[in-house]
Each structure stands twice: as C-alpha cells, then as structure tokens.
C-alpha atoms as a PDB file:
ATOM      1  CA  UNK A   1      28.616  36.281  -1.621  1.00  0.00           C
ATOM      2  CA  UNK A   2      29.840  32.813   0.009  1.00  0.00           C
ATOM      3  CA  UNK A   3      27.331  33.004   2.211  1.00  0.00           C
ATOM      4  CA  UNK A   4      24.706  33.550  -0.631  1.00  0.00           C
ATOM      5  CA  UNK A   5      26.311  30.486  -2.152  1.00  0.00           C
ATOM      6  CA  UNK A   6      26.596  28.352   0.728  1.00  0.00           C
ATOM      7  CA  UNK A   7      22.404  29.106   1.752  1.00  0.00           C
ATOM      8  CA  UNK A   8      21.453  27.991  -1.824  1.00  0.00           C
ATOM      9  CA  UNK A   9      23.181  24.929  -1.139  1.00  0.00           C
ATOM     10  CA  UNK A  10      21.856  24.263   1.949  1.00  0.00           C
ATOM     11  CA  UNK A  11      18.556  24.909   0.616  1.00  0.00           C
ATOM     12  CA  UNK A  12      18.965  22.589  -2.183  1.00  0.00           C
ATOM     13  CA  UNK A  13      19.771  19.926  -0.260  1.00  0.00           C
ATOM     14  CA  UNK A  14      16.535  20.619   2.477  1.00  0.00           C
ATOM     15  CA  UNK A  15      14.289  20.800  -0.693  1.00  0.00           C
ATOM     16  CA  UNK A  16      16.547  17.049  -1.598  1.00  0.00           C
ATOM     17  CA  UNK A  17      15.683  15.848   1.249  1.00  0.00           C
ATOM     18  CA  UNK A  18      11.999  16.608   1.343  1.00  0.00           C
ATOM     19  CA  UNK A  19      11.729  15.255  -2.632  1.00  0.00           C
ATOM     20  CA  UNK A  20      13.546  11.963  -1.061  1.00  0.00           C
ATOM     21  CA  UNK A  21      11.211  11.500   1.770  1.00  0.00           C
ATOM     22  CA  UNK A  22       8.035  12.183  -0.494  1.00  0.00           C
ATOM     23  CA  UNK A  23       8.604   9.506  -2.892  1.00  0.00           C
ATOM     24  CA  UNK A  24       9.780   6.905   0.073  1.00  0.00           C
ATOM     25  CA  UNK A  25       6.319   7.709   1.618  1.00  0.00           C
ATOM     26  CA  UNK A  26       4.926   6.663  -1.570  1.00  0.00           C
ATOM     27  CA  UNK A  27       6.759   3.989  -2.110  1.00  0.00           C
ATOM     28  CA  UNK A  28       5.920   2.722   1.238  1.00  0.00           C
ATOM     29  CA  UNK A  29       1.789   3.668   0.468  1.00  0.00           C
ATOM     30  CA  UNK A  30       2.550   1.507  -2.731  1.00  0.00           C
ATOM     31  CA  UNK A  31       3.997  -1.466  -0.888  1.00  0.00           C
ATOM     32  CA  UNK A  32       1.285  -1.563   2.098  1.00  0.00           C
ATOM     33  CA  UNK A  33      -1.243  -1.663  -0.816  1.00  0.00           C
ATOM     34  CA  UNK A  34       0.626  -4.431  -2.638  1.00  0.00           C
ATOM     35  CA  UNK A  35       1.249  -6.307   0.564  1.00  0.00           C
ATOM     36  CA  UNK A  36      -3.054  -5.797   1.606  1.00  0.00           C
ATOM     37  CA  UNK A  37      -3.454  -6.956  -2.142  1.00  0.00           C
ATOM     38  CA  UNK A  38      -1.205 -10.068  -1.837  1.00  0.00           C
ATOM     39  CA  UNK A  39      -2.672 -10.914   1.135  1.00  0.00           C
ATOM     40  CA  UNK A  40      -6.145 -10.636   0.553  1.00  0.00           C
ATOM     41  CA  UNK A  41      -6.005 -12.002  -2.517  1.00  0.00           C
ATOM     42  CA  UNK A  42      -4.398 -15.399  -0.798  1.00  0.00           C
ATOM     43  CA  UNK A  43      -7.448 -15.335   1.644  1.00  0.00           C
ATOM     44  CA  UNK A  44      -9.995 -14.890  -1.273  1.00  0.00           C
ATOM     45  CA  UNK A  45      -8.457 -17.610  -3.734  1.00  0.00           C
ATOM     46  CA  UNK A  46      -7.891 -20.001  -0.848  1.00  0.00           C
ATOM     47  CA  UNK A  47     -11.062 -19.611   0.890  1.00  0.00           C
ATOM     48  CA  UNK A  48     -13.255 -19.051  -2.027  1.00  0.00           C
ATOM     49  CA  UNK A  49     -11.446 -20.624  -4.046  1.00  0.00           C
ATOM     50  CA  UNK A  50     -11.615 -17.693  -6.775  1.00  0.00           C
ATOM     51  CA  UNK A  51      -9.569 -17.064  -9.477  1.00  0.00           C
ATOM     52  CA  UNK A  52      -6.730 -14.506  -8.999  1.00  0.00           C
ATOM     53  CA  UNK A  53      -8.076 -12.442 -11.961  1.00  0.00           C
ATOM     54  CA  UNK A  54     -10.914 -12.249  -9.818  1.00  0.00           C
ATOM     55  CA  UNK A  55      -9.258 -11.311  -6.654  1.00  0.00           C
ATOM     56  CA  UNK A  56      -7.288  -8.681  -8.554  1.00  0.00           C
ATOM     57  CA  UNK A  57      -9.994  -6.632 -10.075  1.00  0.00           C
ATOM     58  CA  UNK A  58     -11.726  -6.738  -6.526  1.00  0.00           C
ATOM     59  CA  UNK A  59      -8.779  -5.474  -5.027  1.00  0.00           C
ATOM     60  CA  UNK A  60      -8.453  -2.302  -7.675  1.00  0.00           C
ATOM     61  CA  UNK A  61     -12.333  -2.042  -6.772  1.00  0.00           C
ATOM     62  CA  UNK A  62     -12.176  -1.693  -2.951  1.00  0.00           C
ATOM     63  CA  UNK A  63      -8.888   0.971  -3.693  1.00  0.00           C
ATOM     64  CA  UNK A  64     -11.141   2.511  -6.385  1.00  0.00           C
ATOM     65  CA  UNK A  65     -13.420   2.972  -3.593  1.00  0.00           C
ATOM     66  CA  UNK A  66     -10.333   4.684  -1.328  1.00  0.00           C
ATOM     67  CA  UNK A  67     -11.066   1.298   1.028  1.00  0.00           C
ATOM     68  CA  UNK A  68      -7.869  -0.601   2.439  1.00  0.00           C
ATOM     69  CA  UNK A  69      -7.607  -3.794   2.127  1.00  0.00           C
ATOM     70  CA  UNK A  70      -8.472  -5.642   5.313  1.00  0.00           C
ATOM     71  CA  UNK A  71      -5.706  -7.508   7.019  1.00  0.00           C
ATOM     72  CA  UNK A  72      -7.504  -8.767   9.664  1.00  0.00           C
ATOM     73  CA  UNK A  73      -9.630 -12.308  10.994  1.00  0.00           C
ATOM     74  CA  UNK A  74     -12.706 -12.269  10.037  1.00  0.00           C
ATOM     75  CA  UNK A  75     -15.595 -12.397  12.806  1.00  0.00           C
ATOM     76  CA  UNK A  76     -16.196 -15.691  14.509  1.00  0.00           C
ATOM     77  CA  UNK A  77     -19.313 -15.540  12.127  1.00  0.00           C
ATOM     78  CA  UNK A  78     -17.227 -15.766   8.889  1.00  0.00           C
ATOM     79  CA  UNK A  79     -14.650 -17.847  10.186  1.00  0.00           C
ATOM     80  CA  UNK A  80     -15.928 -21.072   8.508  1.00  0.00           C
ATOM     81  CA  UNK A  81     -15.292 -19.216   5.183  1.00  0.00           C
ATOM     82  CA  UNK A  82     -11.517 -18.373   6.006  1.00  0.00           C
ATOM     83  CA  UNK A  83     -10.567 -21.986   7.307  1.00  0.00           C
ATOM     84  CA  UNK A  84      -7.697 -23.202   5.288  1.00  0.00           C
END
C-alpha cells in the first residue's frame, strides 16, 4: 500500500513537471513573438516611418498568417529602406 502511495506521488509530480515545462514553452513561444514584434515594429516605424498602430496590426497579420516575424537584414536591394 506504501508503494501504491509513493507511485501516485511520483506520478504526480512527472505529470507536474510536464504541466511546468508546457506552459514555459509557451511562455517562451509568447516572448520570441513579442521580441520579433518589438523588433520589427522598430524597423518599420523607423524606416518607414509608420505609425506603431500600424506596425502592430501588421504584426497580428503576418502571425494571423502563422508567418514569424523576420529578424533579419534585409537584401542589399532593400537596404536603402532600413538605413537608420
């Protein structure tokens, strides 16, 4: 019977665990998309000189889309719009 006890236990805390690591993933999906949002909307409003309204709703349309955000340069073609 202690050994009953001690298995539920054990398996609580596995099942823990896994609930823990779940919702750290997401928390870390949520804060890459934040960070991509944040940082793409700097390189819109700067370089296009949009508003951040603007920038935001574009943002929620490319992860609409299930895009990422880029985080990268630009070609050497576009680089005269990302000059700050």
């Amino acid at each position: 019977m202690r050994e009953d006890e001690e298995r539920r236990q054990v398996d609580w805390a596995l099942e823990h665990a896994r609930e823990l690591a779940e919702q750290e993933e997401q928390l870390r999906q949520r804060q890459d998309f934040n960070k991509g949002l944040h940082l793409e909307s700097a390189q819109l409003t700067v370089s296009h000189e949009l508003t951040r309204a603007f920038a935001f709703s574009y943002m929620q349309l490319i992860h609409s889309f299930g895009l990422k955000a880029s985080a990268q340069k630009p070609h050497d073609s576009e680089s005269r719009l990302y000059q700050t």
